[in-house]
C-alpha atoms as a PDB file:
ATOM      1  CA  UNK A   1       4.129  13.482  20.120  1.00  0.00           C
ATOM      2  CA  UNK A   2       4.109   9.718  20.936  1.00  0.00           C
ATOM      3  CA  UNK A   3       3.802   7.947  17.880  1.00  0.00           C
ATOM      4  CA  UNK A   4       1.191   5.691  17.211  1.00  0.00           C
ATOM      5  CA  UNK A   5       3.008   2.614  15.711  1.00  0.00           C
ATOM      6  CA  UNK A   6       0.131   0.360  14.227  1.00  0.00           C
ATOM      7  CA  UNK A   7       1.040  -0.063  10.703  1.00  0.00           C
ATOM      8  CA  UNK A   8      -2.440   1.822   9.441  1.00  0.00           C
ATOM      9  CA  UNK A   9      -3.007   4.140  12.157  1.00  0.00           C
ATOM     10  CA  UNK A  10       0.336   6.670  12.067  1.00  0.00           C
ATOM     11  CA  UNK A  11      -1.438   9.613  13.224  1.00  0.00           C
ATOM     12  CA  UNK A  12       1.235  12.185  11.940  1.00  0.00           C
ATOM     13  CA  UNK A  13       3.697  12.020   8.620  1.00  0.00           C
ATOM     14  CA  UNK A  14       6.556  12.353  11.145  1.00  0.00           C
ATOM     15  CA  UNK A  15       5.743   9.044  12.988  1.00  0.00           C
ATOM     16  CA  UNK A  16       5.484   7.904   9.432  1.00  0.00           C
ATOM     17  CA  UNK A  17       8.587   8.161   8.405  1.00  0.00           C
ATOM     18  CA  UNK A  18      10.169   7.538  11.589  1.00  0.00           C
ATOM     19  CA  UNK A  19       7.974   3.931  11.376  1.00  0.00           C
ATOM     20  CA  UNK A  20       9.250   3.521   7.837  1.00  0.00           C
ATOM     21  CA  UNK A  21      13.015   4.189   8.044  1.00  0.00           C
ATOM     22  CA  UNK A  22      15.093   0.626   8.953  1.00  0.00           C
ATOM     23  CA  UNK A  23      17.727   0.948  10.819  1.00  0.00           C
ATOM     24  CA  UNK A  24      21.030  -0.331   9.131  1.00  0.00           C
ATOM     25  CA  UNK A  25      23.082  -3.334  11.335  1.00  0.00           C
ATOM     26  CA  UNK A  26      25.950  -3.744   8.520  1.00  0.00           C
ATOM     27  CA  UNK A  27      26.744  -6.076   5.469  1.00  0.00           C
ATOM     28  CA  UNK A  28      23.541  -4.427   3.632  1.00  0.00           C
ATOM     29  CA  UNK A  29      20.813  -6.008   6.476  1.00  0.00           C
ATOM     30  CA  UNK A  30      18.572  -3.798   8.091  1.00  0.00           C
ATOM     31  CA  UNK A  31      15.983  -3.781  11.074  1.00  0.00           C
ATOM     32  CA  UNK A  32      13.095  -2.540  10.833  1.00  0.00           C
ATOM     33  CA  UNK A  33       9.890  -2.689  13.789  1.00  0.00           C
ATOM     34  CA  UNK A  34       6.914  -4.621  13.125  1.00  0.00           C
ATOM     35  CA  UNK A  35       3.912  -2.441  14.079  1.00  0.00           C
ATOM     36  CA  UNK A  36       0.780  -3.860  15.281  1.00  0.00           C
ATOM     37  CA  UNK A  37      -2.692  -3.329  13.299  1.00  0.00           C
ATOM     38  CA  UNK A  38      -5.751  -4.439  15.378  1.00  0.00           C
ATOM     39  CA  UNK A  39      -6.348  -7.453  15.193  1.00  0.00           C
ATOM     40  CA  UNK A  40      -2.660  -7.971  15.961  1.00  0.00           C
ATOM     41  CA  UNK A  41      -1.414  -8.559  12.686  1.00  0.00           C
ATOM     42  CA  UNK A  42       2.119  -7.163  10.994  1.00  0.00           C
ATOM     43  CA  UNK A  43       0.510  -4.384   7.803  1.00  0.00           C
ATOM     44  CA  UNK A  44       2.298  -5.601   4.753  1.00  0.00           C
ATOM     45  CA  UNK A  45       2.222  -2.545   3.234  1.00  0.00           C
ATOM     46  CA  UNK A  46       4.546  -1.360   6.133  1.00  0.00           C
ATOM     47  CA  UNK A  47       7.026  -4.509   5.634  1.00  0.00           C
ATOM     48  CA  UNK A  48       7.356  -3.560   1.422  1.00  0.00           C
ATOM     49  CA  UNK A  49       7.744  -0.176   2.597  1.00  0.00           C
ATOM     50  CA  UNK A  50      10.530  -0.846   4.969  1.00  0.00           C
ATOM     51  CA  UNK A  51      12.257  -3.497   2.046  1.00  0.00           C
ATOM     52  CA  UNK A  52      12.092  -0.748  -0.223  1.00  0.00           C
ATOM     53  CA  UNK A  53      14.028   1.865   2.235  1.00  0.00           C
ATOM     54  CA  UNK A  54      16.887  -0.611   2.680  1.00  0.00           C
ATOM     55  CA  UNK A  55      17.029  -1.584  -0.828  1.00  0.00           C
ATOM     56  CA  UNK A  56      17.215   2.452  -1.576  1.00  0.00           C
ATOM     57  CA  UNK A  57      20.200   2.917   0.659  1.00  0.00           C
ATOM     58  CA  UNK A  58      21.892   0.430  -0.843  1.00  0.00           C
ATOM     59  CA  UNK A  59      21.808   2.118  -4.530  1.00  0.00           C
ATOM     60  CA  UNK A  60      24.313   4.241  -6.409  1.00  0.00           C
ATOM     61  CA  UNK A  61      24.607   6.525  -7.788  1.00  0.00           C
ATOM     62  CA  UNK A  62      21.460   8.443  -5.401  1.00  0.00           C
ATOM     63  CA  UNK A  63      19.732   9.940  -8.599  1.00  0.00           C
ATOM     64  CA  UNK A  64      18.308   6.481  -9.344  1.00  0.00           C
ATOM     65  CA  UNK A  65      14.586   6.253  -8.817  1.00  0.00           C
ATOM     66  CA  UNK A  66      12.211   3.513  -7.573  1.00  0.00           C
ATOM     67  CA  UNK A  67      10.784   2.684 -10.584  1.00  0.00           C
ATOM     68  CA  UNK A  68       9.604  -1.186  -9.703  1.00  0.00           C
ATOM     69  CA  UNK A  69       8.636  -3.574  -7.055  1.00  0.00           C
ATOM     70  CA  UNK A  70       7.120  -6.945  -7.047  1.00  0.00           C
ATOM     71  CA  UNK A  71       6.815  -9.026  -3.481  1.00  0.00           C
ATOM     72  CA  UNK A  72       5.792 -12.170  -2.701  1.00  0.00           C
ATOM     73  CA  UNK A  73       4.415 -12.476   0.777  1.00  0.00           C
ATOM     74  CA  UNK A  74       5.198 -16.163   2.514  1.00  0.00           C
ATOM     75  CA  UNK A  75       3.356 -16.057   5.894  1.00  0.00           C
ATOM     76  CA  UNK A  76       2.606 -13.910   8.575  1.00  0.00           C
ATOM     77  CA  UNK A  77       5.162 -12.259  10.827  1.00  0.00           C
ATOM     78  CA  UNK A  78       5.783 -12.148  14.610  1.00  0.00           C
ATOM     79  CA  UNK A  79       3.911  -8.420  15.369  1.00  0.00           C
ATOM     80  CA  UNK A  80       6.380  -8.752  18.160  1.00  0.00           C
ATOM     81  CA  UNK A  81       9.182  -8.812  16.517  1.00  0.00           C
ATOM     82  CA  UNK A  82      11.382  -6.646  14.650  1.00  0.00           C
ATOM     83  CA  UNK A  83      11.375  -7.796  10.791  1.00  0.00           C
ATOM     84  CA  UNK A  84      15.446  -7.884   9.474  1.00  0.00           C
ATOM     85  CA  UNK A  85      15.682  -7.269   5.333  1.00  0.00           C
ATOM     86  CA  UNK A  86      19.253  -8.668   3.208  1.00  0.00           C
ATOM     87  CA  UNK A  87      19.402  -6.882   0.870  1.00  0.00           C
ATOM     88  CA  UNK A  88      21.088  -8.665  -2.378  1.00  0.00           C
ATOM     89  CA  UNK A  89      22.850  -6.005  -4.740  1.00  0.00           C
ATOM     90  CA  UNK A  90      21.407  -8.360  -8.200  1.00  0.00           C
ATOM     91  CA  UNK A  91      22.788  -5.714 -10.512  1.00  0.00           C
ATOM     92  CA  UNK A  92      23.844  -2.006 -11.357  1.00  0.00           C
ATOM     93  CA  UNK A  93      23.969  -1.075 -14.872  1.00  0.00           C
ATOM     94  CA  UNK A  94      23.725   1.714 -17.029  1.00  0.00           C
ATOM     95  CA  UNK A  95      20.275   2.656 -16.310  1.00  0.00           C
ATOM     96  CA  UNK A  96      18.731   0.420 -13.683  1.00  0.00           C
ATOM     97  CA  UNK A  97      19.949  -1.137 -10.424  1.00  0.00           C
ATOM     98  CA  UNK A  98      18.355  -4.154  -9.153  1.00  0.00           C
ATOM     99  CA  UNK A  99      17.832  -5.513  -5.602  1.00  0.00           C
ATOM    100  CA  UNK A 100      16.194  -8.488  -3.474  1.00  0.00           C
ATOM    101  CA  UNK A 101      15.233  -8.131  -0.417  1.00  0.00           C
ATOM    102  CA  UNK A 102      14.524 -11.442   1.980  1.00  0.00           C
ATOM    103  CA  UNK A 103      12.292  -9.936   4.696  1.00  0.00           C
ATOM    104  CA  UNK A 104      12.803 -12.359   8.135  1.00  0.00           C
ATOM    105  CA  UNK A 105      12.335 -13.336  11.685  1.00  0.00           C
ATOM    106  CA  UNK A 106      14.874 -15.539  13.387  1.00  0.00           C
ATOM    107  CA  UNK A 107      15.426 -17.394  10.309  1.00  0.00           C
ATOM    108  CA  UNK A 108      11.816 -17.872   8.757  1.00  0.00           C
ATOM    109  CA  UNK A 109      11.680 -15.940   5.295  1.00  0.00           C
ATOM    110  CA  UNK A 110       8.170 -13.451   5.855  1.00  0.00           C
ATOM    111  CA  UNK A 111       8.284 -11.897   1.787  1.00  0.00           C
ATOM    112  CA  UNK A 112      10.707 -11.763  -1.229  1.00  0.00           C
ATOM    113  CA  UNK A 113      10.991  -8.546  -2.724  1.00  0.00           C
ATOM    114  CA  UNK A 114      12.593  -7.561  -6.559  1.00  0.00           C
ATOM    115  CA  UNK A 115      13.017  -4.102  -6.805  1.00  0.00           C
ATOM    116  CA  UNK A 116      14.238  -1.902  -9.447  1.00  0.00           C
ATOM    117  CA  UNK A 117      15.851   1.482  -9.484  1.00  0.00           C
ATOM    118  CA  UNK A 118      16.021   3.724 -12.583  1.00  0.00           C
ATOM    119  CA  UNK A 119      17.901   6.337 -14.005  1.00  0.00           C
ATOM    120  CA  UNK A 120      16.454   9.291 -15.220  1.00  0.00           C
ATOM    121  CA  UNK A 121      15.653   8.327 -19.296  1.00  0.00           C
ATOM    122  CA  UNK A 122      14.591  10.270 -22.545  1.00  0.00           C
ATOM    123  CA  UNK A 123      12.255   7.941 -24.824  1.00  0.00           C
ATOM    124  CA  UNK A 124       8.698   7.319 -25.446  1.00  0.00           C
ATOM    125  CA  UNK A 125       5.904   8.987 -23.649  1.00  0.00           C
ATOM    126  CA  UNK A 126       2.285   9.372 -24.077  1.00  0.00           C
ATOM    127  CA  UNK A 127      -0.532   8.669 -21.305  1.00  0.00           C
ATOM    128  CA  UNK A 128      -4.372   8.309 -22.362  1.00  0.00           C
ATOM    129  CA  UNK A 129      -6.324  10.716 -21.349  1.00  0.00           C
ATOM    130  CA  UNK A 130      -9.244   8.641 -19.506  1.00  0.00           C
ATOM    131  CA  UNK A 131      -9.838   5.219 -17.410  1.00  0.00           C
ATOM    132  CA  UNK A 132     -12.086   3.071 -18.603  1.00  0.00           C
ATOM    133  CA  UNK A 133     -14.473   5.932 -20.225  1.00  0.00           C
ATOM    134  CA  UNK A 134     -14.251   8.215 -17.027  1.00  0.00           C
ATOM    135  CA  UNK A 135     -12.721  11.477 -16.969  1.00  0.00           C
ATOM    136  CA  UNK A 136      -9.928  11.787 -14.507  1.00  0.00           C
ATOM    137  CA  UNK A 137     -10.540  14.181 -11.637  1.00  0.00           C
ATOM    138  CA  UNK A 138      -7.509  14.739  -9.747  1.00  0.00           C
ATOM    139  CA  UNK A 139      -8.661  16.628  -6.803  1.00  0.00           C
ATOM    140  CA  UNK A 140     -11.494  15.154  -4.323  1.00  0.00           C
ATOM    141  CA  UNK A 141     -14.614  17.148  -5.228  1.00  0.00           C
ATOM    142  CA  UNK A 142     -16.299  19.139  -2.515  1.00  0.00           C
ATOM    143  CA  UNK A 143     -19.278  16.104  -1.622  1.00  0.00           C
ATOM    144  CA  UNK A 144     -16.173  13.692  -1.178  1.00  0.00           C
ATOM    145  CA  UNK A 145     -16.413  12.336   2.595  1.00  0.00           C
ATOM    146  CA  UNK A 146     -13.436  11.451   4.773  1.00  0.00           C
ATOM    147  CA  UNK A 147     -13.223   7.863   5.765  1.00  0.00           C
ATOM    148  CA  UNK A 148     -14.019   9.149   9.612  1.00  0.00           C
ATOM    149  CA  UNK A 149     -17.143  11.206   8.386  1.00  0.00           C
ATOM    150  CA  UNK A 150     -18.411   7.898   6.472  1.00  0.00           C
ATOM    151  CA  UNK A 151     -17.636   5.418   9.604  1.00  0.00           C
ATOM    152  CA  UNK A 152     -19.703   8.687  12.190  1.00  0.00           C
ATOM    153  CA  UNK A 153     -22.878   7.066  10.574  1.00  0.00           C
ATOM    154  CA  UNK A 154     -22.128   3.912  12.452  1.00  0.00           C
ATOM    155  CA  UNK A 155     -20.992   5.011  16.302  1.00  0.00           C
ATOM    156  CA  UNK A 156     -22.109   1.430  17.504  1.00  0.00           C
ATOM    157  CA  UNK A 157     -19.774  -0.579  15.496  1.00  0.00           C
ATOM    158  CA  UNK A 158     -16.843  -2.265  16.863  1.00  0.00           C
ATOM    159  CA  UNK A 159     -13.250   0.259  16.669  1.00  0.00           C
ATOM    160  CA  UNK A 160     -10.641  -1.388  14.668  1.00  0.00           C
ATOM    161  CA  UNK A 161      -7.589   0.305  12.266  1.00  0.00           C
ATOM    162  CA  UNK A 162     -10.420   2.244   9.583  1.00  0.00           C
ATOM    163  CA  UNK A 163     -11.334   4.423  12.585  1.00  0.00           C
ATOM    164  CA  UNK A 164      -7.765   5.144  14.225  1.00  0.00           C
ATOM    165  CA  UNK A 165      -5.772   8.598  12.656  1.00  0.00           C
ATOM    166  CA  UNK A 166      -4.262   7.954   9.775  1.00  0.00           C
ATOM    167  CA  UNK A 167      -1.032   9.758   8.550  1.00  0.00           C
ATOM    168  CA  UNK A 168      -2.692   9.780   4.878  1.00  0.00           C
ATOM    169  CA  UNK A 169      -6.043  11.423   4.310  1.00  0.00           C
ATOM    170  CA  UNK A 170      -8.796   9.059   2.372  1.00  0.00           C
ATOM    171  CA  UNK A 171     -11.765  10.990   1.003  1.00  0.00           C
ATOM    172  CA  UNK A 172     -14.713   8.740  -1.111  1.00  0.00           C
ATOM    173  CA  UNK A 173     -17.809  10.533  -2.816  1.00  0.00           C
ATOM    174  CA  UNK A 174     -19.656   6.995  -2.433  1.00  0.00           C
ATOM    175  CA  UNK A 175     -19.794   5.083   0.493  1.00  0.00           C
ATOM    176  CA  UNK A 176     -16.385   3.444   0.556  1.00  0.00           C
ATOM    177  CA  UNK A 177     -16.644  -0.962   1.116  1.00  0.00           C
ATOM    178  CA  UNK A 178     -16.293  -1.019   5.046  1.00  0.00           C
ATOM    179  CA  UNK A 179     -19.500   0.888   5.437  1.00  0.00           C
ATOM    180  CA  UNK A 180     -21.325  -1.008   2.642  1.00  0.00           C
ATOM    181  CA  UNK A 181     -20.146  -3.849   4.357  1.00  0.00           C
ATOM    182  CA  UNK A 182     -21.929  -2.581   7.879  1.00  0.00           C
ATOM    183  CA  UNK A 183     -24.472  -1.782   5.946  1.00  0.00           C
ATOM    184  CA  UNK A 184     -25.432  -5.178   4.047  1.00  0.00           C
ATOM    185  CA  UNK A 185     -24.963  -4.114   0.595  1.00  0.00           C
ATOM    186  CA  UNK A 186     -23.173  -4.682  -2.129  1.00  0.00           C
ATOM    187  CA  UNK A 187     -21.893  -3.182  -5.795  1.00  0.00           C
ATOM    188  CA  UNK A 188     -19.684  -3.537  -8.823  1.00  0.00           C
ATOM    189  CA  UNK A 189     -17.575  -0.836 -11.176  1.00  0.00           C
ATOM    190  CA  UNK A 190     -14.379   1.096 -11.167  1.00  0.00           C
ATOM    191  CA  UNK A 191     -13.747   1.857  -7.205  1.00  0.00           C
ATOM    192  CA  UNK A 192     -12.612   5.754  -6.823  1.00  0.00           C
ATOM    193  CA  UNK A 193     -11.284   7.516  -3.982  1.00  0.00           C
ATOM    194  CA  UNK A 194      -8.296  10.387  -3.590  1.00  0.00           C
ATOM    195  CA  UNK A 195      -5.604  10.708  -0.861  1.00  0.00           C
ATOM    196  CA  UNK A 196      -3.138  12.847   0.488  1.00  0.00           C
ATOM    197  CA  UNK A 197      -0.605  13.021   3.108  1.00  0.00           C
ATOM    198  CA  UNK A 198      -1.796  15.181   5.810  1.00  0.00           C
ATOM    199  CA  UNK A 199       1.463  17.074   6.292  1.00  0.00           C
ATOM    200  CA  UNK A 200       4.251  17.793   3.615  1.00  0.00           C
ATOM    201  CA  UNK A 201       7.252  15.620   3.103  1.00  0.00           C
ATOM    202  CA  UNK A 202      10.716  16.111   3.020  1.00  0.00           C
ATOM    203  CA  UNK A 203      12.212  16.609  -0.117  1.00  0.00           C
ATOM    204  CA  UNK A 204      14.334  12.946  -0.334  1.00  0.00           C
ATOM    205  CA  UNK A 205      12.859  11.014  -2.881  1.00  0.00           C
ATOM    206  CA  UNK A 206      13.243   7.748  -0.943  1.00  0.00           C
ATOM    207  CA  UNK A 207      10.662   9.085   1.778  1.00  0.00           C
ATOM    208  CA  UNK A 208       8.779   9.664  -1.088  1.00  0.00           C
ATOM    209  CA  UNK A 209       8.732   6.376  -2.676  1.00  0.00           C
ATOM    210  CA  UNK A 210       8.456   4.430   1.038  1.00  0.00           C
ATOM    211  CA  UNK A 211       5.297   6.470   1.764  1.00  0.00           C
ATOM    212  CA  UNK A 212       3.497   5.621  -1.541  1.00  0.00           C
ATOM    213  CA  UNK A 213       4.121   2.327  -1.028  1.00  0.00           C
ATOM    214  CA  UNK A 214       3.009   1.939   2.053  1.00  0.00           C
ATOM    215  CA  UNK A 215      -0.339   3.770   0.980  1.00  0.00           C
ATOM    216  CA  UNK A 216      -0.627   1.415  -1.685  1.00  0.00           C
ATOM    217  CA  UNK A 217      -1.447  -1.039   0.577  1.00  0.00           C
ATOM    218  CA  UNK A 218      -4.603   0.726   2.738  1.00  0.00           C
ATOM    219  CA  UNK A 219      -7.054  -0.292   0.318  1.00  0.00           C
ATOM    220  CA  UNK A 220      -5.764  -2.690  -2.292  1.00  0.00           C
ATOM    221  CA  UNK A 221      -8.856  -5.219  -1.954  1.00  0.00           C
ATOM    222  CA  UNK A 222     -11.944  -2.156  -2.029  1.00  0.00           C
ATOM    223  CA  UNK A 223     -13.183  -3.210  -5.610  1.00  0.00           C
ATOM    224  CA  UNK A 224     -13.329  -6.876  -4.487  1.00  0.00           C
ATOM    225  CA  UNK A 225     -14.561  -5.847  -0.885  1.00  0.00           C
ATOM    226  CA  UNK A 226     -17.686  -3.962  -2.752  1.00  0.00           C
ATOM    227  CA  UNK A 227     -18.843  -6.680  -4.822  1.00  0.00           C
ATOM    228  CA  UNK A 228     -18.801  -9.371  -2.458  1.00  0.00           C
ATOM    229  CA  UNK A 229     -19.878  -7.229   0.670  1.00  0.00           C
ATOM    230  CA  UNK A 230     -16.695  -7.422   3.024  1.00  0.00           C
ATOM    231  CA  UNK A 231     -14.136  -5.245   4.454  1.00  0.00           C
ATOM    232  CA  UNK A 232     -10.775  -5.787   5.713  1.00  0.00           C
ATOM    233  CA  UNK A 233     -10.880  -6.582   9.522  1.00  0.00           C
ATOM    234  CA  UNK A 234     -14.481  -8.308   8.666  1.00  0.00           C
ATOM    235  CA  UNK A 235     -14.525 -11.349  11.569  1.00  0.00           C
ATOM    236  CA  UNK A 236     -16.508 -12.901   8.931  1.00  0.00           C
ATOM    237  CA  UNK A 237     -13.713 -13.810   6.252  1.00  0.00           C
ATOM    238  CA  UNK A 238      -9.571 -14.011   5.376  1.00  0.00           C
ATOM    239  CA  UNK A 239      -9.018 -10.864   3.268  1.00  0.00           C
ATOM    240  CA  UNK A 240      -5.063 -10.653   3.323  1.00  0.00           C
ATOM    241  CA  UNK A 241      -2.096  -9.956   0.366  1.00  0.00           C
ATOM    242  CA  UNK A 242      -0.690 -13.079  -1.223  1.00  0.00           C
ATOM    243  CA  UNK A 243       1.570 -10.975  -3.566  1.00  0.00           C
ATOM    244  CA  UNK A 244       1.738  -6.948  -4.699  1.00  0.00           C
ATOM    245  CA  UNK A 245       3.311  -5.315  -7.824  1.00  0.00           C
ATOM    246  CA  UNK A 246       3.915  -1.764  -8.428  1.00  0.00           C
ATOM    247  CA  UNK A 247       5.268   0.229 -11.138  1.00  0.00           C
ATOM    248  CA  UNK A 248       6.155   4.114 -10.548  1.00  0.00           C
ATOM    249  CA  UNK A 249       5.863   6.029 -14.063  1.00  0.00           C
ATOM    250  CA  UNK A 250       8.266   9.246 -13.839  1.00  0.00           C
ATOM    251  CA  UNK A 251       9.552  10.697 -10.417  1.00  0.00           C
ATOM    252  CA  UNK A 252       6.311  11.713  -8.766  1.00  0.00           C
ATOM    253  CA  UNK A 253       5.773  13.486  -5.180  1.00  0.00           C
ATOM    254  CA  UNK A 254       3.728  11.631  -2.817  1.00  0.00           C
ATOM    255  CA  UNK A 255       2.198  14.411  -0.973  1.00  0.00           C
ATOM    256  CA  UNK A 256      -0.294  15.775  -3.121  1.00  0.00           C
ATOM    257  CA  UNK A 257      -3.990  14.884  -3.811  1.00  0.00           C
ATOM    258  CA  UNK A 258      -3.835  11.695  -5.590  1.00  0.00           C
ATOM    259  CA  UNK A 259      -6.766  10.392  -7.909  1.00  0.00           C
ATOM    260  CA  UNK A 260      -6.949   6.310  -6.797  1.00  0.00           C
ATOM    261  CA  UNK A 261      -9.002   4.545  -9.783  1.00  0.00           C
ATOM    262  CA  UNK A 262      -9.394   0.329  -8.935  1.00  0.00           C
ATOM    263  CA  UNK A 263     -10.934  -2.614 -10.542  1.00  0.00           C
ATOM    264  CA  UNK A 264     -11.189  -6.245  -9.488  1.00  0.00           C
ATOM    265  CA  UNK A 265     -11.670  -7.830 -12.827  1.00  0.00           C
ATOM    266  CA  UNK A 266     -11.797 -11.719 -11.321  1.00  0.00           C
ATOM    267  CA  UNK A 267     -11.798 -13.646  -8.198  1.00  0.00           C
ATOM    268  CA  UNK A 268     -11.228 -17.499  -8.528  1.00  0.00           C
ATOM    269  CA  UNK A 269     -10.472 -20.166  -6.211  1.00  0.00           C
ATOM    270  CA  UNK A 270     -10.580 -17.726  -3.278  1.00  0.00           C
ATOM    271  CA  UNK A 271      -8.203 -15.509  -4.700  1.00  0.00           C
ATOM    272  CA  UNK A 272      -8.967 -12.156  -6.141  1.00  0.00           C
ATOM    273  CA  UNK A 273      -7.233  -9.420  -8.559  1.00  0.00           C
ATOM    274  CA  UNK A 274      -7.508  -5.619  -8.375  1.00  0.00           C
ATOM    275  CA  UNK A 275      -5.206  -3.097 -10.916  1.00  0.00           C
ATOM    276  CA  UNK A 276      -4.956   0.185  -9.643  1.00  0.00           C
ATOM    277  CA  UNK A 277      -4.109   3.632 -10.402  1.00  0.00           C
ATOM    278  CA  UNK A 278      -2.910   6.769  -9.332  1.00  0.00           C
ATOM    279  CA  UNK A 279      -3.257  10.332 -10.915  1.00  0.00           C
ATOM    280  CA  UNK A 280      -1.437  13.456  -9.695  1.00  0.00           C
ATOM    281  CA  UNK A 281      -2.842  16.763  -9.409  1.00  0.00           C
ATOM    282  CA  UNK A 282      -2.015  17.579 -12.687  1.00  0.00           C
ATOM    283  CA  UNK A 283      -3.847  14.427 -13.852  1.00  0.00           C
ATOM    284  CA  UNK A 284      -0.707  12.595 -14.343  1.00  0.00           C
ATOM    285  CA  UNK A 285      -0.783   9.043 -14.162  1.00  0.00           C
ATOM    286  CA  UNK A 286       2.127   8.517 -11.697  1.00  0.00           C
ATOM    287  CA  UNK A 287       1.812   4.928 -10.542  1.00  0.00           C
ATOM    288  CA  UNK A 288       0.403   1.766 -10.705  1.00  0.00           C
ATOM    289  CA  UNK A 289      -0.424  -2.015  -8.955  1.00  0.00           C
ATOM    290  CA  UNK A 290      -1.906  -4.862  -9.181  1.00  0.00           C
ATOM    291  CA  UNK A 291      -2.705  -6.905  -6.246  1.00  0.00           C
ATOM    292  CA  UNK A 292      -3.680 -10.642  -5.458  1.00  0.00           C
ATOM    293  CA  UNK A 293      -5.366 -11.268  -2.201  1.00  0.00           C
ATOM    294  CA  UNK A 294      -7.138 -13.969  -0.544  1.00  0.00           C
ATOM    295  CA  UNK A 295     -10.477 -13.890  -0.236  1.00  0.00           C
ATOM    296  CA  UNK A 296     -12.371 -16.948   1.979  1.00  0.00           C
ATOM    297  CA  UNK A 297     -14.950 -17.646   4.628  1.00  0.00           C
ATOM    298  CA  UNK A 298     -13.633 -18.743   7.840  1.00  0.00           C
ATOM    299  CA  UNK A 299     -14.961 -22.151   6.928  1.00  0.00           C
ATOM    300  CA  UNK A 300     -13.244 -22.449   3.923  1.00  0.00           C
ATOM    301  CA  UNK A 301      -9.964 -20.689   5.781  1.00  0.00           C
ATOM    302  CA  UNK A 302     -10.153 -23.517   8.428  1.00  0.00           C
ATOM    303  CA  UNK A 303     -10.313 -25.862   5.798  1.00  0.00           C
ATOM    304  CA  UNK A 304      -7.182 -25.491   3.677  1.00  0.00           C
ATOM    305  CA  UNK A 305      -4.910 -24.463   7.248  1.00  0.00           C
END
């Protein structure tokens, strides 16, 4: 099947991957495409992805783990262009390796990404056993609505990425922000969904890793987008990453139900912070990210370009 290379909208785990992998070119730089998402915008959750893969290949010995990334996203890239990552071998020790990554087009630096790889380690462990007084529910109960099913109530509104197939399932028992949005209203609390690949992956723990992060970017800004009544895509208002942090606990697999629990504690000066986290099937907490994202008007957008 032809795949449908639009950063969101992979309609099977196979284009996925394929979208995913960079392609090496020599002295640790690879290339990787730069997918279009309507409306014609590079998905930054594909571009850490991507940075992650490279930085992966890079690493010895192979049973070392992603364990950490933190990016800082400079500007917008070309969505015609292919996006090139240098990867900078920072350090190999006796537990972790660590890597930047300077994501670019013809010379203009797009995101700076620190990544760290782990070994496996014996030490401390404990989790707590809820989220913020909730008990965890790691698989999507039977009322819980696929994104599609939600956005059927609203066959007049304009198609953008939400309602193209997605590679990774999104299920929400309440109405999830973009059709709050569409529908005027508005409301606060912990934000809860669960997701899933659609298909199985392969058994490489890189895959793994690049697939979680790129679904850790489909929804980073639904807390925010509920309380203020916006959705990413909204013509209305700039809802876009400034910088994304993630921190994988263990050596999870990513194609599973996962348990997505999110909170935007503050937004200031147009710029807005969600922590999230992720539960296995097992109720494992398996990963977690915080997010900073801008959040304006288009008046207030015009005004500080």
């Amino acid at each position: 099947m032809q795949a449908t290379h639009r950063g969101f909208a992979v309609s099977e785990t196979a284009d996925l991957i394929e979208l995913l992998r960079p392609q090496p070119l020599g002295d640790s730089v690879f290339r990787g495409l730069a997918a279009l998402t309507p409306p014609r915008r590079a998905f930054g959750g594909q571009t850490l992805a991507q940075a992650a893969w490279a930085a992966g290949d890079t690493v010895e010995p192979m049973n070392r783990a992603l364990h950490h990334l933190s990016a800082q996203f400079l500007r917008a890239p070309d969505p015609e262009q292919p996006i090139d990552y240098a990867v900078d071998s920072v350090s190999d020790g006796r537990m972790f390796s660590g890597r930047v990554v300077r994501a670019s087009q013809k010379g203009r630096l797009l995101a700076v990404v620190d990544l760290a790889f782990a070994a496996v380690g014996e030490g401390a462990e404990h989790q707590s056993s809820h989220l913020v007084g909730q008990p965890i529910q790691p698989a999507p109960p039977t009322a819980a609505r696929s994104l599609e099913s939600w956005l059927s109530e609203f066959p007049g509104r304009r198609a953008n990425w939400w309602s193209l197939p997605q590679a990774v399932e999104l299920r929400y028992l309440q109405p999830p922000p973009t059709v709050e949005a569409v529908a005027g209203r508005r409301s606060t609390g912990m934000c809860r969904l669960w997701l899933c690949t659609r298909e199985p992956l392969p058994e490489d723990p890189l895959i793994h890793a690049a697939v979680a992060v790129w679904a850790s970017d489909l929804t980073p800004f639904d807390a925010v987008a509920r309380i203020h009544g916006v959705s990413v895509g909204d013509s209305r208002c700039v809802l876009t990453s400034i910088n994304h942090h993630i921190w994988f606990h263990g050596r999870p697999r990513f194609d599973g139900w996962f348990t997505q629990a999110q909170e935007c504690p503050v937004a200031a000066e147009g710029r807005a912070l969600t922590f999230t986290q992720w539960y296995d099937p097992s109720g494992r907490l398996v990963a977690s990210y915080a997010q900073e994202g801008l959040v304006q008007d288009l008046e207030s957008a015009e005004r500080d370009t």
